[in-house]
C-alpha atoms as a PDB file:
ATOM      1  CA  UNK A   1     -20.425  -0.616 -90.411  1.00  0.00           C
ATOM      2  CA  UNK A   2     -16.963  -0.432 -89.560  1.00  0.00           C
ATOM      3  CA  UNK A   3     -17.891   2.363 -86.968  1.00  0.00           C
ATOM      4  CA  UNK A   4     -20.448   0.279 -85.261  1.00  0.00           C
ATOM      5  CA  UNK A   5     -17.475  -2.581 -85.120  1.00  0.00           C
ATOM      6  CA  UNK A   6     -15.646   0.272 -83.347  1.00  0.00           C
ATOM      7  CA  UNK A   7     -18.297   0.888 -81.128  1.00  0.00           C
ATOM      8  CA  UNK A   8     -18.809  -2.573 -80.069  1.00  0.00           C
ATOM      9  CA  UNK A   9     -15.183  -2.883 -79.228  1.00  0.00           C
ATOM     10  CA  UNK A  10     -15.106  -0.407 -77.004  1.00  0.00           C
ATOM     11  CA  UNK A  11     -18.817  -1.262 -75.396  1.00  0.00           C
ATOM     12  CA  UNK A  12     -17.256  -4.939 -74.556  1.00  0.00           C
ATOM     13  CA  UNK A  13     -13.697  -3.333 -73.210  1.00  0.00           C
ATOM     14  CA  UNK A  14     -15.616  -0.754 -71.163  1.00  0.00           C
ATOM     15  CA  UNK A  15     -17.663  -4.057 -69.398  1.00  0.00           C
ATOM     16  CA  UNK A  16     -14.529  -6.152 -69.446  1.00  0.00           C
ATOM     17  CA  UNK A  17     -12.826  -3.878 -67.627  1.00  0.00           C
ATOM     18  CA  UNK A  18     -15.959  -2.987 -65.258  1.00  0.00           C
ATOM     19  CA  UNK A  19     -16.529  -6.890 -64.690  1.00  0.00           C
ATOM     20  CA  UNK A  20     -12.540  -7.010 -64.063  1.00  0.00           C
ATOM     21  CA  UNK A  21     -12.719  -3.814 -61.800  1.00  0.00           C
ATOM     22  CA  UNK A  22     -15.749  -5.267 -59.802  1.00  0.00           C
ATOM     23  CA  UNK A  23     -13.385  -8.589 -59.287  1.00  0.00           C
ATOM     24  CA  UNK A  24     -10.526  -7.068 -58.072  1.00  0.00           C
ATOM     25  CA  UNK A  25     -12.618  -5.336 -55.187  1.00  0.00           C
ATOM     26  CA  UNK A  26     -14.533  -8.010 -54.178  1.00  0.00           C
ATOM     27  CA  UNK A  27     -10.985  -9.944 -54.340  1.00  0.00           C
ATOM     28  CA  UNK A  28      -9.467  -7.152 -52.274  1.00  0.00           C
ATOM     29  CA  UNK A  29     -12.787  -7.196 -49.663  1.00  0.00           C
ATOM     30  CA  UNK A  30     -12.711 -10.793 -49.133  1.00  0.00           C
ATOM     31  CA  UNK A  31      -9.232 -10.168 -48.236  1.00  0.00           C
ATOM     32  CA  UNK A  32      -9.802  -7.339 -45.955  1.00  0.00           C
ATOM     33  CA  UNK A  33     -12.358  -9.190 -43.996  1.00  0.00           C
ATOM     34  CA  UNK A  34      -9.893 -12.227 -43.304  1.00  0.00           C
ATOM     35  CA  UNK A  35      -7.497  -9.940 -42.222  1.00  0.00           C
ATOM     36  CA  UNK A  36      -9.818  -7.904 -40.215  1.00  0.00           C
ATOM     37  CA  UNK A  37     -10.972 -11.151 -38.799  1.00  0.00           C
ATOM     38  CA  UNK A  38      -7.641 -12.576 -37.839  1.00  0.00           C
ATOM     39  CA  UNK A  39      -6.762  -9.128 -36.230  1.00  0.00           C
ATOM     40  CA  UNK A  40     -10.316  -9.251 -34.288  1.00  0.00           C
ATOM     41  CA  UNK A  41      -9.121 -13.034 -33.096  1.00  0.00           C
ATOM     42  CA  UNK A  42      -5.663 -12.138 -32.052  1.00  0.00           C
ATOM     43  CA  UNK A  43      -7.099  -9.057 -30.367  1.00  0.00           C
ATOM     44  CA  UNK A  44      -8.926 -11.237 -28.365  1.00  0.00           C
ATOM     45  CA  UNK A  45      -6.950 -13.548 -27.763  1.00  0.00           C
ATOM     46  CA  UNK A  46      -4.540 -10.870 -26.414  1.00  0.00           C
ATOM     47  CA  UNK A  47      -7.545  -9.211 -24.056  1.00  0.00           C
ATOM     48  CA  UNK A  48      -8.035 -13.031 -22.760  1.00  0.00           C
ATOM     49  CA  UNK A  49      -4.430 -13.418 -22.088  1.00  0.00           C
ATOM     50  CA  UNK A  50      -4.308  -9.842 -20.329  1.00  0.00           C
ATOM     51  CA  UNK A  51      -7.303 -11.102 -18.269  1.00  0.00           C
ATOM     52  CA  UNK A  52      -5.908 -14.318 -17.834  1.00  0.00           C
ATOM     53  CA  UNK A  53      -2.892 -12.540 -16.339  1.00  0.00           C
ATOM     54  CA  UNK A  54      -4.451 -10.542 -14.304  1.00  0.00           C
ATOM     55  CA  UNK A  55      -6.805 -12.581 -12.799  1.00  0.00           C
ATOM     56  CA  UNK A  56      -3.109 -14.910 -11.798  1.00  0.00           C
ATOM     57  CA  UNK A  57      -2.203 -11.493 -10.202  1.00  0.00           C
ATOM     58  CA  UNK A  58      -4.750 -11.784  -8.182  1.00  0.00           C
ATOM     59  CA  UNK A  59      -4.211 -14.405  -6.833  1.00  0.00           C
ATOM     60  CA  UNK A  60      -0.645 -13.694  -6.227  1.00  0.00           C
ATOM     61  CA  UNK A  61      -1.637 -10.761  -4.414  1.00  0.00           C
ATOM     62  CA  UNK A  62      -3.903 -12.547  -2.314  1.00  0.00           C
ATOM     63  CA  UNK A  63      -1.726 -15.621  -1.369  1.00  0.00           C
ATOM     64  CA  UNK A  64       0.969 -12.445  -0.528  1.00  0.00           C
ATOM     65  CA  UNK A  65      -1.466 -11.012   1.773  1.00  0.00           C
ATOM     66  CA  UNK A  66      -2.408 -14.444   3.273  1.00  0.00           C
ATOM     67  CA  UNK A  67       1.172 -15.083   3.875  1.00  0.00           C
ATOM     68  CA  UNK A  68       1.608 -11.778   5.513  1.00  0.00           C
ATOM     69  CA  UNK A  69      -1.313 -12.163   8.100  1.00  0.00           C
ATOM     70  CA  UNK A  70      -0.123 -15.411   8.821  1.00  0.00           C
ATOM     71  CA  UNK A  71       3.136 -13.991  10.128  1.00  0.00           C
ATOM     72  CA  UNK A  72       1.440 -10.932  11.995  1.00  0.00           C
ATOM     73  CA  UNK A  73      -0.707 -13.204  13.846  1.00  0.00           C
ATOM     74  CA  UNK A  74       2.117 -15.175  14.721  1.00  0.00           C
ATOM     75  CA  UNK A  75       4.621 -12.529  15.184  1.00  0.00           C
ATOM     76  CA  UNK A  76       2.746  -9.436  16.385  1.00  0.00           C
ATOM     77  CA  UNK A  77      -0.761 -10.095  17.788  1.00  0.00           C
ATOM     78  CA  UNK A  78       0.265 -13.659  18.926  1.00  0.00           C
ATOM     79  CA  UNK A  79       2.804 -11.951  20.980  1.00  0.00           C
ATOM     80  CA  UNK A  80       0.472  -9.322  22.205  1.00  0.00           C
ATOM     81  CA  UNK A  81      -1.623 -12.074  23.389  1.00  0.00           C
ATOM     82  CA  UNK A  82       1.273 -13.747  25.360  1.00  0.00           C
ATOM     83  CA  UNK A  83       2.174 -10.939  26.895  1.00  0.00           C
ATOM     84  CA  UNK A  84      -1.363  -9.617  28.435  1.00  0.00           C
ATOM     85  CA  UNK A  85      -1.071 -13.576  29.626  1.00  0.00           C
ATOM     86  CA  UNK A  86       1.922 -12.697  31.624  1.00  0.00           C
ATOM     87  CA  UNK A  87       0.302  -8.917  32.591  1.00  0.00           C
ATOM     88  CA  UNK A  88      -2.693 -10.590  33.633  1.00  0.00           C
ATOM     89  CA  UNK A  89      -0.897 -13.398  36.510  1.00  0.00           C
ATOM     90  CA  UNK A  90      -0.782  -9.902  38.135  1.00  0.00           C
ATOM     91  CA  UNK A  91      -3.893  -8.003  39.555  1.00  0.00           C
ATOM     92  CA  UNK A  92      -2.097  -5.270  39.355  1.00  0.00           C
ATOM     93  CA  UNK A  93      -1.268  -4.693  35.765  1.00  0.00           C
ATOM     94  CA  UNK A  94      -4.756  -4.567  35.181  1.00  0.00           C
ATOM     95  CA  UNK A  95      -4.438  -1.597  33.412  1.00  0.00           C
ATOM     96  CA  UNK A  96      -1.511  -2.610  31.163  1.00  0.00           C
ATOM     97  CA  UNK A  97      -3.377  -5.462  30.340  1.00  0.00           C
ATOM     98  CA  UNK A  98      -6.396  -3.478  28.496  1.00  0.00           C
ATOM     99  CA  UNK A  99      -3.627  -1.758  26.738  1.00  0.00           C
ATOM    100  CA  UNK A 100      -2.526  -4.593  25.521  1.00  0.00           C
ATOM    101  CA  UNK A 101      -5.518  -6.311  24.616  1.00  0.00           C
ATOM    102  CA  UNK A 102      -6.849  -2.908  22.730  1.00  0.00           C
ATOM    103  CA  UNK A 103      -3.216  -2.594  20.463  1.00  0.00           C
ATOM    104  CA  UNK A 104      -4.285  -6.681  19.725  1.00  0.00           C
ATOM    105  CA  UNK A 105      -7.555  -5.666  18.518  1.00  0.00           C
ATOM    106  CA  UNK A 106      -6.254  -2.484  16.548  1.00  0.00           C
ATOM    107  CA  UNK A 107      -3.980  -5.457  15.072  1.00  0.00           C
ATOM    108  CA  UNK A 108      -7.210  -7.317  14.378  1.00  0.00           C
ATOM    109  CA  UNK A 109      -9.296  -4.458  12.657  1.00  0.00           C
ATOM    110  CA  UNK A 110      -6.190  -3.918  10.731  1.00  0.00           C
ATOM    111  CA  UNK A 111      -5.879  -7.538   9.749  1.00  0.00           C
ATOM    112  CA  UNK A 112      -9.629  -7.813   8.879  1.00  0.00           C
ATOM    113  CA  UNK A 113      -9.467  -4.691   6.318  1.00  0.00           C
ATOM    114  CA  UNK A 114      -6.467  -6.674   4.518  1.00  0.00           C
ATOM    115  CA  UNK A 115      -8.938  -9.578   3.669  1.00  0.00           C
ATOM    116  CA  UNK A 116     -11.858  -7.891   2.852  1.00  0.00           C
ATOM    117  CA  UNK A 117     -12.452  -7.445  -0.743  1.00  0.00           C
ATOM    118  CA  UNK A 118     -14.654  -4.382  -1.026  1.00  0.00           C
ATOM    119  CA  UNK A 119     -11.798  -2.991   1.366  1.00  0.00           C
ATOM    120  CA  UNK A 120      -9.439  -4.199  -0.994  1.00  0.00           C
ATOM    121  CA  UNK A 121     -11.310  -2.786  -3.971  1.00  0.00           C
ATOM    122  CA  UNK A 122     -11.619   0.515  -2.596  1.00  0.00           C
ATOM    123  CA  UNK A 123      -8.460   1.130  -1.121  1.00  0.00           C
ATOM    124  CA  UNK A 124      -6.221   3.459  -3.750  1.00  0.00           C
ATOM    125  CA  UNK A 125      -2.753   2.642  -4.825  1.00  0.00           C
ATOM    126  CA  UNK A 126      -1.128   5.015  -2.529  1.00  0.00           C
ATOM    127  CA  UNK A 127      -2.934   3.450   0.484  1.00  0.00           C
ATOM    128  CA  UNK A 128      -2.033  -0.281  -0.334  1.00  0.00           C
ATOM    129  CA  UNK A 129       1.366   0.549  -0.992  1.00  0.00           C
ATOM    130  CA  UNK A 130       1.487   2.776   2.170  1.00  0.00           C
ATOM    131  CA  UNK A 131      -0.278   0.137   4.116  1.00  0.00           C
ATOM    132  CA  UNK A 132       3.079  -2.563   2.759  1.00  0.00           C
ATOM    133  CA  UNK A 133       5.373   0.084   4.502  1.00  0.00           C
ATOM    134  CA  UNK A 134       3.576   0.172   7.659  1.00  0.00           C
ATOM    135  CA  UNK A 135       3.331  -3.382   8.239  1.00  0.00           C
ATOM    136  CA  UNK A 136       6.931  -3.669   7.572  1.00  0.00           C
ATOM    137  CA  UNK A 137       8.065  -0.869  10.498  1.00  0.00           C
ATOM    138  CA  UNK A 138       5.145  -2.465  12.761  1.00  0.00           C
ATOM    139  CA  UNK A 139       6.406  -6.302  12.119  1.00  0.00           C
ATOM    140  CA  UNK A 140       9.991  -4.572  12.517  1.00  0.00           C
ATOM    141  CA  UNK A 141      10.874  -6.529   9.384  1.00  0.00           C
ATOM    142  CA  UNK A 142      12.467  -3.601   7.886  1.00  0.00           C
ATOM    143  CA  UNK A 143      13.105   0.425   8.489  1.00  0.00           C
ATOM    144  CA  UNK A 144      10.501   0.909   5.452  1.00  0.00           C
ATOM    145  CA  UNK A 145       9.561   4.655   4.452  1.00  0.00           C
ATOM    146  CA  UNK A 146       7.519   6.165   1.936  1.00  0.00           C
ATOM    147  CA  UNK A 147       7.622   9.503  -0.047  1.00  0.00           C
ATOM    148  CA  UNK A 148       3.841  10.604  -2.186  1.00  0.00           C
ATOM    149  CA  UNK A 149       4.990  13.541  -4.445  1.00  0.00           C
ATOM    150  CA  UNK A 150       2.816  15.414  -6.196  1.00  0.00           C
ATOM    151  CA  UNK A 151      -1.309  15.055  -6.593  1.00  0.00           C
ATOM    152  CA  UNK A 152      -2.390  10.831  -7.191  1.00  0.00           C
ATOM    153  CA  UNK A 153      -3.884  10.647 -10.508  1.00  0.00           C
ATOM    154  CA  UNK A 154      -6.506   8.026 -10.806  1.00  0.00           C
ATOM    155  CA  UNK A 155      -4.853   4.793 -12.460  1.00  0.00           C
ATOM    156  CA  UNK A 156      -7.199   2.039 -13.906  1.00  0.00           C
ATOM    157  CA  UNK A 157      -7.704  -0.626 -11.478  1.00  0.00           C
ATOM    158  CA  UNK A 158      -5.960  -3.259 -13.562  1.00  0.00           C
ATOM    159  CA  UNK A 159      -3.366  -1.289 -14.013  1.00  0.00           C
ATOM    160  CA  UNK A 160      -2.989  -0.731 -10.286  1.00  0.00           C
ATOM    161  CA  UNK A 161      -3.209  -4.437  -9.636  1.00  0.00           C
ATOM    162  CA  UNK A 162       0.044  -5.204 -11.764  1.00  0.00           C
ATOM    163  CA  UNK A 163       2.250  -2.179 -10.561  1.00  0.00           C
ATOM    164  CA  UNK A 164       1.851  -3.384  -6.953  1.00  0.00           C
ATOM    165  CA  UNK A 165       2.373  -6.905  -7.617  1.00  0.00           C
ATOM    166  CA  UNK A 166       5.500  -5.797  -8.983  1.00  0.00           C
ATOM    167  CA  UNK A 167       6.500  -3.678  -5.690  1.00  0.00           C
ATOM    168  CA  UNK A 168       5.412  -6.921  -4.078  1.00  0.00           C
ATOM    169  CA  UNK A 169       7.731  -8.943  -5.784  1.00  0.00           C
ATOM    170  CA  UNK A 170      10.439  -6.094  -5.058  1.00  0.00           C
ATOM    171  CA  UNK A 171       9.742  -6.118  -1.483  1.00  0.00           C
ATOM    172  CA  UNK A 172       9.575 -10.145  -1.103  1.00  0.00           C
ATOM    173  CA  UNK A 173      13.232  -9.801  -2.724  1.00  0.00           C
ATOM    174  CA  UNK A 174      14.467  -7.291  -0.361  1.00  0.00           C
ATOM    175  CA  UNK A 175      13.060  -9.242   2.739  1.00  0.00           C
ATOM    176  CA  UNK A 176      13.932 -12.737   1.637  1.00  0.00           C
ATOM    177  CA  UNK A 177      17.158 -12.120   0.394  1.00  0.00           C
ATOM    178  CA  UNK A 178      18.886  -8.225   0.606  1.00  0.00           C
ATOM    179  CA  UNK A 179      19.845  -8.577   4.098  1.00  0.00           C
ATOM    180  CA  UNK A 180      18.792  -4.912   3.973  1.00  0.00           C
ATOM    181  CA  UNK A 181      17.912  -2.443   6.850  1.00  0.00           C
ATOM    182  CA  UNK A 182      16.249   0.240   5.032  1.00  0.00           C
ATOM    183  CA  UNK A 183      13.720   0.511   2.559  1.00  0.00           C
ATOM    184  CA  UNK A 184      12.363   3.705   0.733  1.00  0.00           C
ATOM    185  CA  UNK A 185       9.688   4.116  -1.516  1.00  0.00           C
ATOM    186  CA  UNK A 186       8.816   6.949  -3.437  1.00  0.00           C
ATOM    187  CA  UNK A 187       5.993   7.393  -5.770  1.00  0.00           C
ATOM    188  CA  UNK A 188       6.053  10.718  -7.837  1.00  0.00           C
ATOM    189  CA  UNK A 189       2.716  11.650  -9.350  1.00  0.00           C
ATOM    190  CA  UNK A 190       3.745  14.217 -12.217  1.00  0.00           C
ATOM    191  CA  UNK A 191       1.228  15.321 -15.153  1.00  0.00           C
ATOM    192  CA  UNK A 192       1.962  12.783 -17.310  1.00  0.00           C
ATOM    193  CA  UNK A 193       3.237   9.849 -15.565  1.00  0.00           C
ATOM    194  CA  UNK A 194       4.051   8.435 -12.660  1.00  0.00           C
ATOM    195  CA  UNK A 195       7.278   7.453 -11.527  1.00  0.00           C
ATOM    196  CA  UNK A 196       7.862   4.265  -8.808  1.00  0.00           C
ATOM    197  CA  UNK A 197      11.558   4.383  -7.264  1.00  0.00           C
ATOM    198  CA  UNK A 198      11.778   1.203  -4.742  1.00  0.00           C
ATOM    199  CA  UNK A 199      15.888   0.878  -3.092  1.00  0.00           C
ATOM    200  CA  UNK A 200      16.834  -1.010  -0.397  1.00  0.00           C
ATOM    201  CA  UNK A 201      20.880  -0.742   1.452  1.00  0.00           C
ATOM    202  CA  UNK A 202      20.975  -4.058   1.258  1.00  0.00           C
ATOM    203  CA  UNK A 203      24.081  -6.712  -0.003  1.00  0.00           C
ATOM    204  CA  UNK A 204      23.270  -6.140  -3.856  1.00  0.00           C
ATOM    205  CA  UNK A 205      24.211  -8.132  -6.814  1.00  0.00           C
ATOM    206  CA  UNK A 206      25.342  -7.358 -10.378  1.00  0.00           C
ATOM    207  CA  UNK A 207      22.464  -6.014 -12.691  1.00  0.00           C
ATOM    208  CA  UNK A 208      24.426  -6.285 -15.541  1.00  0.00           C
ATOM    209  CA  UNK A 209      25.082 -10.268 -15.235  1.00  0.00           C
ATOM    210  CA  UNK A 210      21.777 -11.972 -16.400  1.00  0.00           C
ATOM    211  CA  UNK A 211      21.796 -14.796 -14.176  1.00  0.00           C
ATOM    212  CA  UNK A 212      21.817 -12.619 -11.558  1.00  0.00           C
ATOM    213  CA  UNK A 213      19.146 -10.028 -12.693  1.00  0.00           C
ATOM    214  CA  UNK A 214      16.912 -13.036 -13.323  1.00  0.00           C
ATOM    215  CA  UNK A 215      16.997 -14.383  -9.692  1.00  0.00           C
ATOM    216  CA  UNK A 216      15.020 -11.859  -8.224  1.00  0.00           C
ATOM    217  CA  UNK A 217      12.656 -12.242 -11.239  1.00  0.00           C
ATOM    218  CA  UNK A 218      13.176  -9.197 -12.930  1.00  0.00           C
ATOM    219  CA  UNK A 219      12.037 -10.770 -16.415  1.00  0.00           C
ATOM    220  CA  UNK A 220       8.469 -11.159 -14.918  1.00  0.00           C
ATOM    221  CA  UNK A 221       8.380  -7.962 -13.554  1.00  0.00           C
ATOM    222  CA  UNK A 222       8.958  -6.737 -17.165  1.00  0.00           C
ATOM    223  CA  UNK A 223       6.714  -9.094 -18.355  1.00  0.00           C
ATOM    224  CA  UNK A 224       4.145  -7.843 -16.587  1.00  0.00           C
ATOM    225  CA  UNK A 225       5.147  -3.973 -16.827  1.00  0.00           C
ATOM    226  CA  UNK A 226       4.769  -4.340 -20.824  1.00  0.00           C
ATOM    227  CA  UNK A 227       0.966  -5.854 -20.062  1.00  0.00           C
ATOM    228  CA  UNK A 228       0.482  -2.177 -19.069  1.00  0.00           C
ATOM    229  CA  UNK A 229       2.536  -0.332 -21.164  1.00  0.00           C
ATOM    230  CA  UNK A 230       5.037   0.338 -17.991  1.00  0.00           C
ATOM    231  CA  UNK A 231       8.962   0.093 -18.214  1.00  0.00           C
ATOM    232  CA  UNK A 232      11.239  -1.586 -15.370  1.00  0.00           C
ATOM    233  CA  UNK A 233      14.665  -1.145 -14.340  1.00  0.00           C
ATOM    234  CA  UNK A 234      16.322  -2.585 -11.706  1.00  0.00           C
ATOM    235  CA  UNK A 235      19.878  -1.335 -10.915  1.00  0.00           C
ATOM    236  CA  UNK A 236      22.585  -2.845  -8.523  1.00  0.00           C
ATOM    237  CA  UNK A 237      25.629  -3.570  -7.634  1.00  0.00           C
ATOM    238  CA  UNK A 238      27.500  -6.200  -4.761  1.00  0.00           C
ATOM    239  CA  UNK A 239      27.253  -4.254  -1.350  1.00  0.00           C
ATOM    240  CA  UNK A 240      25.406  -1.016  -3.282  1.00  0.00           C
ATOM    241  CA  UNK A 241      21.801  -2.102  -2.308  1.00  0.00           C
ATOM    242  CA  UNK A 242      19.048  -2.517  -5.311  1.00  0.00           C
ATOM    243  CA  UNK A 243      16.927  -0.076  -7.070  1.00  0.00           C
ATOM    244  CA  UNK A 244      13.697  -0.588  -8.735  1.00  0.00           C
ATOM    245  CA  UNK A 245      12.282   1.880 -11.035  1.00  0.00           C
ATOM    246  CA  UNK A 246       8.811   1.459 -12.816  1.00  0.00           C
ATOM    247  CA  UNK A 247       7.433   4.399 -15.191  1.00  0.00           C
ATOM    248  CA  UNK A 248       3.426   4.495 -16.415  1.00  0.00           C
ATOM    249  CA  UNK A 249       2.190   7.025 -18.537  1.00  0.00           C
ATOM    250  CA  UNK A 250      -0.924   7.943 -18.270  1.00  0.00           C
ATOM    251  CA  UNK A 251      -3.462   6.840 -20.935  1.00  0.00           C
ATOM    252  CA  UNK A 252      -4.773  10.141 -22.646  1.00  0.00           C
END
């Protein structure tokens, strides 16, 4: 009898501790889940904020590009215009006339591939940026140059988007407010990242004083580096001209 007591006892703590067992996993499930859920909302909450962000680039880009086809109407095929005007008072500049009028529509076709979006969409990071350094030496804005080491590796578009906004934000800088004269670019394609080096001779400022370093918006640029995994530096000093430096690695 007092072996079938025995029995019992342990019959009861064997399902106790089965029932218990059974708790504590459905405890620790119903715990995963809410976490997994939370990290399922804040992960999309993150890829809305990323698309939010870049969707804004977009529109910074464009309102750039708007801008700078406002000014090359004005400044370069407006004055093209003016002066086959002039050529044309004279019968006999007939032929410097058409060679005015065809560098104005070169302008034009140029101009018309800026605003197209397909264009836009097509057109791969070394050719946008290489297209910024043109117009530049064509607008005579700047002595702009550009260096392409190595083989371009194909970037995500995205990713492209926010790297150039950033060189556009570097270049606004330098035109706006460097009082520079020269402006090299150099994009280094090596196997596993690419390198973007950006320096202008112009009057400088002191990196190293925040104030400073946040005038020419260098917290956004990082901002928006870090929405890509990218790093920026900027380095300069009074009458040592500015240097941007932005490194991606690639995604594996």
């Amino acid at each position: 009898m007092g072996g079938e007591g025995q029995g019992q006892a342990v019959i009861l703590v064997t399902v106790f501790t089965l029932v218990f067992l059974c708790f504590i996993l459905v405890v620790l499930f119903v715990v995963f889940q809410k976490r997994k859920n939370i990290l399922i909302l804040k992960q999309k909450e993150i890829e809305k904020q990323f698309e939010q962000e870049i969707a804004q680039t977009q529109i910074e880009i464009r309102e750039e590009t708007f801008r700078n086809i406002s000014w090359e109407l004005h400044d370069n095929i407006g004055q093209l215009l003016t002066l086959a005007k002039i050529q044309i008072q004279n019968p006999e500049n007939i032929n410097d006339v058409k060679e005015t009028l065809n560098k104005g529509l070169i302008e034009l076709r140029s101009l018309s591939k800026q605003i197209n979006p397909e264009a836009l969409k097509k057109m791969r990071f070394t050719e946008a940026v290489t297209q910024e350094i043109e117009r530049f030496n064509r607008l005579n804005f700047i002595k702009a140059s550009i260096d392409i080491i190595g083989e371009e590796k194909k970037i995500n578009e995205k990713t492209e988007i926010v790297l150039f906004r950033i060189l556009q934000e570097f270049f606004s800088n330098t035109m706006k407010h460097a009082k520079a004269r020269h402006l090299d670019v150099t994009l280094k394609f090596d196997t596993e990242e690419l390198s973007i080096i950006a320096k202008d001779d112009g009057q400088g400022f002191d990196s190293d004083q925040q104030d400073q370093a946040s005038g020419i918006g260098l917290s956004n640029m990082k901002n928006r580096a870090q929405l890509v995994n990218a790093t920026v530096n900027v380095f300069s000093k009074p009458n040592q001209g500015t240097q941007l430096t932005i490194t991606y690695r690639y995604k594996s």
